[in-house]
PDB file of N, CA and C in Angstrom:
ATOM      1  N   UNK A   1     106.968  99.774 118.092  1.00  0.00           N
ATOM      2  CA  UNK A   1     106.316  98.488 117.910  1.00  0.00           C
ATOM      3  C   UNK A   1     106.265  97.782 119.262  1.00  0.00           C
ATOM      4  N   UNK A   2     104.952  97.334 119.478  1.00  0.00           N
ATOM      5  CA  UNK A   2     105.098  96.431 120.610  1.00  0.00           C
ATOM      6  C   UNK A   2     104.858  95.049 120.256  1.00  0.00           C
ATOM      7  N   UNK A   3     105.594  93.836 120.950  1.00  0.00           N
ATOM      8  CA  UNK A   3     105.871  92.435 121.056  1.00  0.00           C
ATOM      9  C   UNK A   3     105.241  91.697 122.698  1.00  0.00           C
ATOM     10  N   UNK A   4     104.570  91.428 122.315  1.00  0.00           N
ATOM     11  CA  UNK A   4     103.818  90.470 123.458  1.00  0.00           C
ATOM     12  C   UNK A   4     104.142  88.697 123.152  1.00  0.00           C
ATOM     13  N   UNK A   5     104.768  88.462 124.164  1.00  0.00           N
ATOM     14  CA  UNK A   5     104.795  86.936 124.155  1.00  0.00           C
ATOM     15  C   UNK A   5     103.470  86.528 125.291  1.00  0.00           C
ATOM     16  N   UNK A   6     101.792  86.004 125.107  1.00  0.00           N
ATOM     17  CA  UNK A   6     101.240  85.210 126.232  1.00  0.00           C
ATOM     18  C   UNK A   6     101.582  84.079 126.068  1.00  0.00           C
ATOM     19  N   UNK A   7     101.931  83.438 127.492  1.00  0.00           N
ATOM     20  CA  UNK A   7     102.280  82.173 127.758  1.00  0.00           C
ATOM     21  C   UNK A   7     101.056  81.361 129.283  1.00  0.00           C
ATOM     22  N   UNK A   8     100.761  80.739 129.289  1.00  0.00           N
ATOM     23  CA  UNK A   8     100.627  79.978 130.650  1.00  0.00           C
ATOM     24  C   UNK A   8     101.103  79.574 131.353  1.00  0.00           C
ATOM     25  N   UNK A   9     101.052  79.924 133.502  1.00  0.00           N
ATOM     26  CA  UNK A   9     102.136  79.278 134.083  1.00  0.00           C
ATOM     27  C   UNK A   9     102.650  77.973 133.487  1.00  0.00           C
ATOM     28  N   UNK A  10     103.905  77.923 133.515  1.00  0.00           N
ATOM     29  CA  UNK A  10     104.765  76.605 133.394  1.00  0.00           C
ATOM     30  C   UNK A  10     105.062  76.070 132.148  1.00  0.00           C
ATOM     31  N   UNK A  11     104.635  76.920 131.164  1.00  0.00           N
ATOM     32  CA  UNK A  11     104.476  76.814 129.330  1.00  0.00           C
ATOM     33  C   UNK A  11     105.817  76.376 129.372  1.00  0.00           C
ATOM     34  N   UNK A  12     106.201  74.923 128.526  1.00  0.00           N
ATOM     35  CA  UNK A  12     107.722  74.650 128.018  1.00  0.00           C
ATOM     36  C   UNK A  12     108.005  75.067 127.579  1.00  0.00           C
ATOM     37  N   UNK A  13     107.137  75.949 126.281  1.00  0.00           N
ATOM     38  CA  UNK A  13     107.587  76.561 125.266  1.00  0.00           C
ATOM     39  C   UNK A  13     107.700  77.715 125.195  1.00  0.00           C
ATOM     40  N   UNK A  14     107.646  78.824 126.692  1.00  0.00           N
ATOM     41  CA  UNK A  14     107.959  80.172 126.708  1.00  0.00           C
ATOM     42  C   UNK A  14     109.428  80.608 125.882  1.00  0.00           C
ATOM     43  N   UNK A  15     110.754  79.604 127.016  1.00  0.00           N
ATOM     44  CA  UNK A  15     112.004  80.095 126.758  1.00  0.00           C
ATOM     45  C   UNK A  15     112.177  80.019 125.418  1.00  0.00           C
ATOM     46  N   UNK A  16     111.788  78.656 124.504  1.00  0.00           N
ATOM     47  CA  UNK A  16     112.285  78.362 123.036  1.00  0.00           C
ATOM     48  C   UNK A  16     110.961  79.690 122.411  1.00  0.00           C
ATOM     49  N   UNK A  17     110.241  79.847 122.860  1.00  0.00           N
ATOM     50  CA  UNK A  17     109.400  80.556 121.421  1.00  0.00           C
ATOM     51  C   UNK A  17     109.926  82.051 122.136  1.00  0.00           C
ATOM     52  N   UNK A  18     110.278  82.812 122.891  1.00  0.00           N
ATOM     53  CA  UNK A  18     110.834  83.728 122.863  1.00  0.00           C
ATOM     54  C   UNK A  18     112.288  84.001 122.760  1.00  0.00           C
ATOM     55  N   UNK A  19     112.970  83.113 122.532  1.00  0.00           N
ATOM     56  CA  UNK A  19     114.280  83.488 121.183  1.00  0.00           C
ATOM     57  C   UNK A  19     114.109  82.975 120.233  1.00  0.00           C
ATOM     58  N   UNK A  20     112.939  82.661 119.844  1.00  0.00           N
ATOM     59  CA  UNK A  20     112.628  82.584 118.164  1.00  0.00           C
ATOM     60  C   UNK A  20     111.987  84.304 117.902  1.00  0.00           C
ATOM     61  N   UNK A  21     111.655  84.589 118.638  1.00  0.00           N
ATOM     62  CA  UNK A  21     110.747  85.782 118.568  1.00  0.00           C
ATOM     63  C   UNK A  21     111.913  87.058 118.826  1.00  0.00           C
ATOM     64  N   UNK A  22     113.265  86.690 119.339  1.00  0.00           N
ATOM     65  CA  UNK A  22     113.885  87.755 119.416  1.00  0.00           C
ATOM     66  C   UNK A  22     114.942  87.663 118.357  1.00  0.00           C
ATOM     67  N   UNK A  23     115.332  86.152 117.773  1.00  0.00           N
ATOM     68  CA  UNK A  23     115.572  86.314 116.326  1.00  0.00           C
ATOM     69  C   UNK A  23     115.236  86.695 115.351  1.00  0.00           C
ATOM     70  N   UNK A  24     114.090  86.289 115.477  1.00  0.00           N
ATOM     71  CA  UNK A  24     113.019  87.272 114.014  1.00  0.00           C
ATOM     72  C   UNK A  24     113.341  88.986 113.962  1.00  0.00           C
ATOM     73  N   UNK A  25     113.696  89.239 115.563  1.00  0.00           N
ATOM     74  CA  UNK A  25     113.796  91.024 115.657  1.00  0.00           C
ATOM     75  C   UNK A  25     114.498  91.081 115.168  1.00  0.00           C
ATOM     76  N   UNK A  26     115.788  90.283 115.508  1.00  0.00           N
ATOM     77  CA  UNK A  26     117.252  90.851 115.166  1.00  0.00           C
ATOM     78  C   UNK A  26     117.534  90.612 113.856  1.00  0.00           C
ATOM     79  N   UNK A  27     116.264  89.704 112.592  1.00  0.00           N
ATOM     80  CA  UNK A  27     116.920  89.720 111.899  1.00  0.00           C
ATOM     81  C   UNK A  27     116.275  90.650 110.705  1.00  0.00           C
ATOM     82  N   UNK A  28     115.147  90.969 111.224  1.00  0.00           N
ATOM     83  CA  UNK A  28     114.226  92.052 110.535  1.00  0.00           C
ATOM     84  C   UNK A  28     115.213  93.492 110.699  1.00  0.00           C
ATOM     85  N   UNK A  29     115.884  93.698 111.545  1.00  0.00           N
ATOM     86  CA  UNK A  29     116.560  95.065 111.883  1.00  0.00           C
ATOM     87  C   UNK A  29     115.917  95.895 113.235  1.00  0.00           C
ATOM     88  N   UNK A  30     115.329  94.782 114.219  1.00  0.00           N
ATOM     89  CA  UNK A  30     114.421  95.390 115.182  1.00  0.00           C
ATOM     90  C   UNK A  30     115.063  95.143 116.090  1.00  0.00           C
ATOM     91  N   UNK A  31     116.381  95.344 116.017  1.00  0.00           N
ATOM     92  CA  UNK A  31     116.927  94.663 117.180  1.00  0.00           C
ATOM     93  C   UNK A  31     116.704  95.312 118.868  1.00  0.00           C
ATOM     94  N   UNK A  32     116.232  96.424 118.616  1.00  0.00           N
ATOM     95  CA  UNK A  32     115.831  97.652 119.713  1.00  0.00           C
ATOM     96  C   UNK A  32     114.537  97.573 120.302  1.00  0.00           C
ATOM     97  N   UNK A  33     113.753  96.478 119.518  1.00  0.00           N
ATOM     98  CA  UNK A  33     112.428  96.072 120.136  1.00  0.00           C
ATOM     99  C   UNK A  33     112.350  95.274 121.359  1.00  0.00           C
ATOM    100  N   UNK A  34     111.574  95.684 122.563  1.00  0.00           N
ATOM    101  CA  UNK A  34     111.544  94.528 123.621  1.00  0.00           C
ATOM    102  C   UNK A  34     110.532  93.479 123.159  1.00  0.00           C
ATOM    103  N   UNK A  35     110.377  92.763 124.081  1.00  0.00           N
ATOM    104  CA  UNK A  35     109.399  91.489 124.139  1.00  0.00           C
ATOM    105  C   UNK A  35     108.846  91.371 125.649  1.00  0.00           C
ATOM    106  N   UNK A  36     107.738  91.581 125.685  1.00  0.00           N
ATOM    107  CA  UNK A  36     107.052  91.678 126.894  1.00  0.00           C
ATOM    108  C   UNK A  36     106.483  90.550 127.091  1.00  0.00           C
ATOM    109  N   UNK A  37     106.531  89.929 128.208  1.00  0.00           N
ATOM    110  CA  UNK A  37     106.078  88.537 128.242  1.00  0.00           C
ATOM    111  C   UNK A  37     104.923  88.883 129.418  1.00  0.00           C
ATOM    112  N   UNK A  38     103.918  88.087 128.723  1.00  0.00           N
ATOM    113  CA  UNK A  38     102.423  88.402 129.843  1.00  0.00           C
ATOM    114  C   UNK A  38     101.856  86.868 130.319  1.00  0.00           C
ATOM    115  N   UNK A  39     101.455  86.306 131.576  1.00  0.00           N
ATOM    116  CA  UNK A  39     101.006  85.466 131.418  1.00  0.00           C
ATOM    117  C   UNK A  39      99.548  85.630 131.732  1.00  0.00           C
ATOM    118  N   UNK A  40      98.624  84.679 131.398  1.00  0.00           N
ATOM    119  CA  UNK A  40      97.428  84.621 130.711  1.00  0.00           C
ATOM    120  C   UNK A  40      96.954  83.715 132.062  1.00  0.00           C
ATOM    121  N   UNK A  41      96.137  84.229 133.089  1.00  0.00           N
ATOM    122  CA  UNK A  41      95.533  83.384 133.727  1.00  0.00           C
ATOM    123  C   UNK A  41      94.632  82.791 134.341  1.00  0.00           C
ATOM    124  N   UNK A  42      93.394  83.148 133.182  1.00  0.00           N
ATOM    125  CA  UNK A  42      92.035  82.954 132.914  1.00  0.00           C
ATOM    126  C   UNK A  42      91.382  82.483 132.215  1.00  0.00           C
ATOM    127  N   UNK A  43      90.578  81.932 131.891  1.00  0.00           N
ATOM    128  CA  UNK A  43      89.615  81.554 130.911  1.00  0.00           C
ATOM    129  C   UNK A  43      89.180  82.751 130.132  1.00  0.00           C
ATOM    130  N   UNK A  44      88.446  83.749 131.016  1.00  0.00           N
ATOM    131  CA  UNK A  44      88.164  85.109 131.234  1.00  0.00           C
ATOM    132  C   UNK A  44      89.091  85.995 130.156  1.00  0.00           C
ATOM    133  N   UNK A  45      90.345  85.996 130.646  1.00  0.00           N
ATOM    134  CA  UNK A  45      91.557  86.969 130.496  1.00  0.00           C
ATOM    135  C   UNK A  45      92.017  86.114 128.749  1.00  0.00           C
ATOM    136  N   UNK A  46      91.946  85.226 128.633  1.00  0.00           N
ATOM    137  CA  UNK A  46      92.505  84.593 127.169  1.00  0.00           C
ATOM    138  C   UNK A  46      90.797  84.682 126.258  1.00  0.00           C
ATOM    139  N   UNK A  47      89.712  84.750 126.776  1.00  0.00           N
ATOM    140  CA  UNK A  47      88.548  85.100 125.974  1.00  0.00           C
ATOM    141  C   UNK A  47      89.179  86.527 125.409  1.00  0.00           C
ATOM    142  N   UNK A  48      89.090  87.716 126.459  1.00  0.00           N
ATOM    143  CA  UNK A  48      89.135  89.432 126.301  1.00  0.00           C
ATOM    144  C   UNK A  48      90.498  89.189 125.553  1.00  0.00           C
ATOM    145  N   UNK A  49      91.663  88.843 125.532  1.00  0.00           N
ATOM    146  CA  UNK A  49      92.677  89.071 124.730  1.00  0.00           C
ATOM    147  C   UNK A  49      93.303  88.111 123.576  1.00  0.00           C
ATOM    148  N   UNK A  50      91.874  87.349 123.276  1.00  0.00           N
ATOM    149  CA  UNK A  50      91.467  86.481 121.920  1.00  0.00           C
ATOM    150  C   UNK A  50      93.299  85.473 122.171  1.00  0.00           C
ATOM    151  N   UNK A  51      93.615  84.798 123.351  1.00  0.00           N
ATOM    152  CA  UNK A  51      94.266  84.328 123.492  1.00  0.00           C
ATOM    153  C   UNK A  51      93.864  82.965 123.030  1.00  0.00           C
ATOM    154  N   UNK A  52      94.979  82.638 122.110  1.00  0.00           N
ATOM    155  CA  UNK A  52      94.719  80.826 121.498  1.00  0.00           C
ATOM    156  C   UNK A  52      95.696  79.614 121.195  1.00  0.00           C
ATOM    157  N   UNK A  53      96.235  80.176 123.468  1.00  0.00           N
ATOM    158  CA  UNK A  53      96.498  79.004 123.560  1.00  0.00           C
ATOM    159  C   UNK A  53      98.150  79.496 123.615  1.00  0.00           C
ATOM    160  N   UNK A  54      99.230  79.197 124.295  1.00  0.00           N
ATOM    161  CA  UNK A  54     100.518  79.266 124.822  1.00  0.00           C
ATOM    162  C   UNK A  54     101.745  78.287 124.334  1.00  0.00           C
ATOM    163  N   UNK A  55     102.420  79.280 123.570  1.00  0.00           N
ATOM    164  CA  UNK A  55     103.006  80.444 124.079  1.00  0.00           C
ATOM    165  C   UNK A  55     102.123  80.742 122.352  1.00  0.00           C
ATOM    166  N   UNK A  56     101.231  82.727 123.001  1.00  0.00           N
ATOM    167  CA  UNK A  56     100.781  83.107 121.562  1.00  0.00           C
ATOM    168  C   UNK A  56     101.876  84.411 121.454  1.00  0.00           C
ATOM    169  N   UNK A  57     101.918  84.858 120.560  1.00  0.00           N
ATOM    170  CA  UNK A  57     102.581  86.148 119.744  1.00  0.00           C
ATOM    171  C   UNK A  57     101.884  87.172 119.483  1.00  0.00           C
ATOM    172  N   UNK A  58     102.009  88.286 120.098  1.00  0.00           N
ATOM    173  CA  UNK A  58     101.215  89.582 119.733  1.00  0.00           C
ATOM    174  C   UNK A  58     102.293  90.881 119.028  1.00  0.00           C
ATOM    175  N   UNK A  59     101.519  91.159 117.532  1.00  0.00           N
ATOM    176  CA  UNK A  59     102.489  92.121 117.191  1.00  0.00           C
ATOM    177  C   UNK A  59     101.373  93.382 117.146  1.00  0.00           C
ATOM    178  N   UNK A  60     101.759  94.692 117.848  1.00  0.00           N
ATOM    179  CA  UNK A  60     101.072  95.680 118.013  1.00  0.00           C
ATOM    180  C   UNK A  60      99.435  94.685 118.119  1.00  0.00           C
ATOM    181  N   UNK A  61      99.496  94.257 118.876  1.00  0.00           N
ATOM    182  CA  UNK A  61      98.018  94.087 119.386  1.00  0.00           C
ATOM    183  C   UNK A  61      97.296  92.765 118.749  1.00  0.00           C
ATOM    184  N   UNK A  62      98.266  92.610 117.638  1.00  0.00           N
ATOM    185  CA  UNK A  62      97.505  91.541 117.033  1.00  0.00           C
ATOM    186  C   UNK A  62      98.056  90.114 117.034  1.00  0.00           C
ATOM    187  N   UNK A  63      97.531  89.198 116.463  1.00  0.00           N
ATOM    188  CA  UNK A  63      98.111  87.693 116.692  1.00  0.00           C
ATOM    189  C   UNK A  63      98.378  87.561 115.273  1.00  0.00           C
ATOM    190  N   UNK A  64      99.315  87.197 114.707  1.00  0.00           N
ATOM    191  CA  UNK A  64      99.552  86.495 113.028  1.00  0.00           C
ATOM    192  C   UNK A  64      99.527  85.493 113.031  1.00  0.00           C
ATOM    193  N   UNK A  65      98.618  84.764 113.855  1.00  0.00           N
ATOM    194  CA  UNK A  65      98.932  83.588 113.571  1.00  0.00           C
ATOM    195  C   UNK A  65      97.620  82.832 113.814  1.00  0.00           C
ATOM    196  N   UNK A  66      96.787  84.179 114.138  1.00  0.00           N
ATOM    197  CA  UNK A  66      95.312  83.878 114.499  1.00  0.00           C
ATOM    198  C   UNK A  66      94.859  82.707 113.534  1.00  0.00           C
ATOM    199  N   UNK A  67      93.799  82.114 113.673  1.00  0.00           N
ATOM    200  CA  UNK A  67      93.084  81.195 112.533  1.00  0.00           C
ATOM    201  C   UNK A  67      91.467  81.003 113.120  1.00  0.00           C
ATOM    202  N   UNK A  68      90.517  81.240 111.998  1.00  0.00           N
ATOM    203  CA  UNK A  68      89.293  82.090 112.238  1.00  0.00           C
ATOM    204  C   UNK A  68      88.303  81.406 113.204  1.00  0.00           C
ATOM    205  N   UNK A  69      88.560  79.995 112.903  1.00  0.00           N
ATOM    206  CA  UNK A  69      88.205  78.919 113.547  1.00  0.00           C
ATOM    207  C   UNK A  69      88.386  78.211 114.917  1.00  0.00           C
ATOM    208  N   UNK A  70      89.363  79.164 114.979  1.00  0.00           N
ATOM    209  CA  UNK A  70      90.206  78.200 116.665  1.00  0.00           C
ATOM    210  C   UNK A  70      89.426  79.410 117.603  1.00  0.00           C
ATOM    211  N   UNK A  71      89.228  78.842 119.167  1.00  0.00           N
ATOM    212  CA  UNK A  71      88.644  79.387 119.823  1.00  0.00           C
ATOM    213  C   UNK A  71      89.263  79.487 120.942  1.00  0.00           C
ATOM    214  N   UNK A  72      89.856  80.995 122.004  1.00  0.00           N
ATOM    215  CA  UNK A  72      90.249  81.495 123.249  1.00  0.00           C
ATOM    216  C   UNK A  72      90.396  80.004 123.755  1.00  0.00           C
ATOM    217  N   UNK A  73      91.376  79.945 124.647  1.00  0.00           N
ATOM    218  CA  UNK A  73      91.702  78.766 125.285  1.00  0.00           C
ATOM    219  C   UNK A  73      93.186  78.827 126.806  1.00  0.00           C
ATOM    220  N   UNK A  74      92.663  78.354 127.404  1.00  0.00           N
ATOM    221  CA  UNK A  74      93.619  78.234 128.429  1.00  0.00           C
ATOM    222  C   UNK A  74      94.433  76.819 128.361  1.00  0.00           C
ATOM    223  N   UNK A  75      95.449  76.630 127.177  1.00  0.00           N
ATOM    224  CA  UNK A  75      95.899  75.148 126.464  1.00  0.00           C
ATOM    225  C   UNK A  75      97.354  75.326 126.177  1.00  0.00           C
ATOM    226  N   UNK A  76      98.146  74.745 125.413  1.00  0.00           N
ATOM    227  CA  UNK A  76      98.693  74.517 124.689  1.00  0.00           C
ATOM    228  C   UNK A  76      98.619  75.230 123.478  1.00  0.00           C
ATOM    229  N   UNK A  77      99.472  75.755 122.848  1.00  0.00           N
ATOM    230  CA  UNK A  77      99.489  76.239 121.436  1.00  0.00           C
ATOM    231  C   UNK A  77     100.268  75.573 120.302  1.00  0.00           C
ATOM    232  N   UNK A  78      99.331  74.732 119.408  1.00  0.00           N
ATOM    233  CA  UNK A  78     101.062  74.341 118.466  1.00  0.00           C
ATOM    234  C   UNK A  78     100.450  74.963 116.929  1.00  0.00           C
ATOM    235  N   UNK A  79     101.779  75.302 116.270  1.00  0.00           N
ATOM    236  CA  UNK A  79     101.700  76.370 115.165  1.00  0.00           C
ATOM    237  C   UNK A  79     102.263  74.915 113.674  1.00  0.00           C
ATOM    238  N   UNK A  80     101.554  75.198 112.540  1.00  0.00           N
ATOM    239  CA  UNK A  80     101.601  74.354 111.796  1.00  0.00           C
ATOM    240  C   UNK A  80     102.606  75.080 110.824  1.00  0.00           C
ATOM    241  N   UNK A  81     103.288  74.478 110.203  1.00  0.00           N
ATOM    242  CA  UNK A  81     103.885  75.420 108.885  1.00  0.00           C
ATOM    243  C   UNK A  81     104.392  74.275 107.640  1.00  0.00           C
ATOM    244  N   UNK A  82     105.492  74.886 106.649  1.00  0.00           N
ATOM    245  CA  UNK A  82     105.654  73.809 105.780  1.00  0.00           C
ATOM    246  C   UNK A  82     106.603  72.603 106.492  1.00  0.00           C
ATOM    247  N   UNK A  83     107.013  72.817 107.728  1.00  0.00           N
ATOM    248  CA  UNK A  83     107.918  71.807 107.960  1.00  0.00           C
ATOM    249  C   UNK A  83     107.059  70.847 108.835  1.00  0.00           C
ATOM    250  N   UNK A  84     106.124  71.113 109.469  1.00  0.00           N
ATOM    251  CA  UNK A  84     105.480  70.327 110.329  1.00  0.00           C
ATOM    252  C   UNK A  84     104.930  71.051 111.841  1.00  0.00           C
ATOM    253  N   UNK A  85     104.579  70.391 112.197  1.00  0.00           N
ATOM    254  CA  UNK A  85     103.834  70.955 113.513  1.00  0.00           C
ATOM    255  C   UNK A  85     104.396  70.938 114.799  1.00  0.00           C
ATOM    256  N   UNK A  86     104.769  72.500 115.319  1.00  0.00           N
ATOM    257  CA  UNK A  86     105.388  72.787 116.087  1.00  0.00           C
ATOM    258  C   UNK A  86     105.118  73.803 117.391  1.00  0.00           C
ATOM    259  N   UNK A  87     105.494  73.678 118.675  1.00  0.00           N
ATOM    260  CA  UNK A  87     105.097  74.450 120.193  1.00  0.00           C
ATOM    261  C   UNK A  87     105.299  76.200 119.970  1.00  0.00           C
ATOM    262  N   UNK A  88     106.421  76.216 118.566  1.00  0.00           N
ATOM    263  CA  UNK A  88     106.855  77.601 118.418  1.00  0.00           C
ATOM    264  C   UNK A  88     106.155  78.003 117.224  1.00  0.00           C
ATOM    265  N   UNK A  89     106.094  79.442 116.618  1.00  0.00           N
ATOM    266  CA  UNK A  89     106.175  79.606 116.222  1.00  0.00           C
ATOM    267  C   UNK A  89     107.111  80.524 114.917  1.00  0.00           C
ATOM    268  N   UNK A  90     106.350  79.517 113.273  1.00  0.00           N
ATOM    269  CA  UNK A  90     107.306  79.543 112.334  1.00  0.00           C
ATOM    270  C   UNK A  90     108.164  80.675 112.133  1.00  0.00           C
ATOM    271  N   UNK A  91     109.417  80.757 112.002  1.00  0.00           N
ATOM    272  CA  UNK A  91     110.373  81.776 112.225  1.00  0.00           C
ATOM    273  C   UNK A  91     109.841  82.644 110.958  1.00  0.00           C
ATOM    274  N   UNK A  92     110.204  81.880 110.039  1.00  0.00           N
ATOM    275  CA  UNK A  92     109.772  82.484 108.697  1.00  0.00           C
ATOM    276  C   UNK A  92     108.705  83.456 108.392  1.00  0.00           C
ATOM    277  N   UNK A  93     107.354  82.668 109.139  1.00  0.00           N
ATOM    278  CA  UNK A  93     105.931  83.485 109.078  1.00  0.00           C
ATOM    279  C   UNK A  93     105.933  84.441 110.136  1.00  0.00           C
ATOM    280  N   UNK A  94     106.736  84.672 110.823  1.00  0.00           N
ATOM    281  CA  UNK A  94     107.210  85.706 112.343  1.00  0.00           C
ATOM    282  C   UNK A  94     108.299  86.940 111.755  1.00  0.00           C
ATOM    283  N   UNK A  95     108.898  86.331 110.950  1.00  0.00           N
ATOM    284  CA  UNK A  95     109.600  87.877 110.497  1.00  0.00           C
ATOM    285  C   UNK A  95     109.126  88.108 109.264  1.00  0.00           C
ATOM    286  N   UNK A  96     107.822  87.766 108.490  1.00  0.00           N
ATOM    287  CA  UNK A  96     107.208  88.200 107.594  1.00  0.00           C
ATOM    288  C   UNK A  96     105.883  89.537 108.407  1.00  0.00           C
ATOM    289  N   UNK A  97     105.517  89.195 109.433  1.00  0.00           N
ATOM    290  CA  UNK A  97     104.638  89.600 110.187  1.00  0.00           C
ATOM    291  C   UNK A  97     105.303  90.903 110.639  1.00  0.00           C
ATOM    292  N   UNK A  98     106.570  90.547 111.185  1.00  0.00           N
ATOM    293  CA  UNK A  98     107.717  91.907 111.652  1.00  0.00           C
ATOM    294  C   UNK A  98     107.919  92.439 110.852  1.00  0.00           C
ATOM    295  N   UNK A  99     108.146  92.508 109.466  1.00  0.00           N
ATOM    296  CA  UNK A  99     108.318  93.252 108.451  1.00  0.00           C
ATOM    297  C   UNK A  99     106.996  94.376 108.212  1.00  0.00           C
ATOM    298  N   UNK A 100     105.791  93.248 108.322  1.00  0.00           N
ATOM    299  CA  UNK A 100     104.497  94.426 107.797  1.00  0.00           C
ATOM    300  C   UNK A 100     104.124  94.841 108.672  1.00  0.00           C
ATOM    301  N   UNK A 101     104.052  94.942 110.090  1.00  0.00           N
ATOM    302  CA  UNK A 101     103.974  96.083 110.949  1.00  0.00           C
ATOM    303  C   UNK A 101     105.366  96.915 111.259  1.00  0.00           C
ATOM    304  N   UNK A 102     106.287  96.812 111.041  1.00  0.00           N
ATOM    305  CA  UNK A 102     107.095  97.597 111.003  1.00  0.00           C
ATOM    306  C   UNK A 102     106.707  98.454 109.536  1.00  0.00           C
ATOM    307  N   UNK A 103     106.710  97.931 108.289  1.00  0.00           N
ATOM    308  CA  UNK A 103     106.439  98.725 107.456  1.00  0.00           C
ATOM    309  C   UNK A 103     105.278  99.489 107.520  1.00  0.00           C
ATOM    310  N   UNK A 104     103.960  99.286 107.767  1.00  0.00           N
ATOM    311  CA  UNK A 104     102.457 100.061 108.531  1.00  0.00           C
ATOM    312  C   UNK A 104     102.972 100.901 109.446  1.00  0.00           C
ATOM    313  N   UNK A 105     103.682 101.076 110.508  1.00  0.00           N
ATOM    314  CA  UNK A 105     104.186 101.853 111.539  1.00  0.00           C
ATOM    315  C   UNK A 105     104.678 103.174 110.421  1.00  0.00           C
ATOM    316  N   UNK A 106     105.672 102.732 109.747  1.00  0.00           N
ATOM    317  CA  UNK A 106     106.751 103.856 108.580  1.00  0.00           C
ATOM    318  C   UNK A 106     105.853 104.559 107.978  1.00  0.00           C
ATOM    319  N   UNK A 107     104.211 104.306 107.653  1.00  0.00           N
ATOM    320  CA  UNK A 107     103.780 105.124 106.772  1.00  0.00           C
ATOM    321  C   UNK A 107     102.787 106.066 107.403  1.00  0.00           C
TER     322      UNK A 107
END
């Protein structure tokens, strides 16, 4: 499985959303997974890698957190959930995501 954290130079929210992202591993049973952190530093480069906005989450290639409507951006990212609106993203909806590509990988 691969884990992509994109962030933008100077993102506040790199350090906090990548140990949310390495909790979710450890608590899915992935604890052996890295987290590759890429930064994003284009207009260009966040169009081609449907980037939307820092710090985003890539699991095997994809974003879970995509939404159909939002558009590539060299910004800020904030993630909505039942508790309110936040720079990270929801732990909960992050090791639901780790679960079904880990389970897709198994079959």
């Amino acid at each position: 499985m691969k884990v992509e954290l994109l962030v933008v130079e100077d993102c506040p929210n790199e350090g906090p959303a990548a140990a949310v992202v390495r909790r979710a591993l450890d608590e899915v049973g992935l604890s052996t997974v890295r987290i590759t952190v890429r930064l994003v530093t284009s207009q260009a480069e966040a169009e081609q890698l449907g980037f939307l906005g820092s710090p985003s989450v890539l699991v095997d290639g994809r974003d879970p957190f995509a939404e159909a409507n939002r558009r590539p951006a060299m910004a800020c990212r904030l993630y909505r959930d039942d508790t309110g609106v936040s720079g990270m993203p929801p732990i909960r909806r992050l090791r639901q995501a780790l679960r079904q590509a880990a389970d897709t990988a198994a079959q």
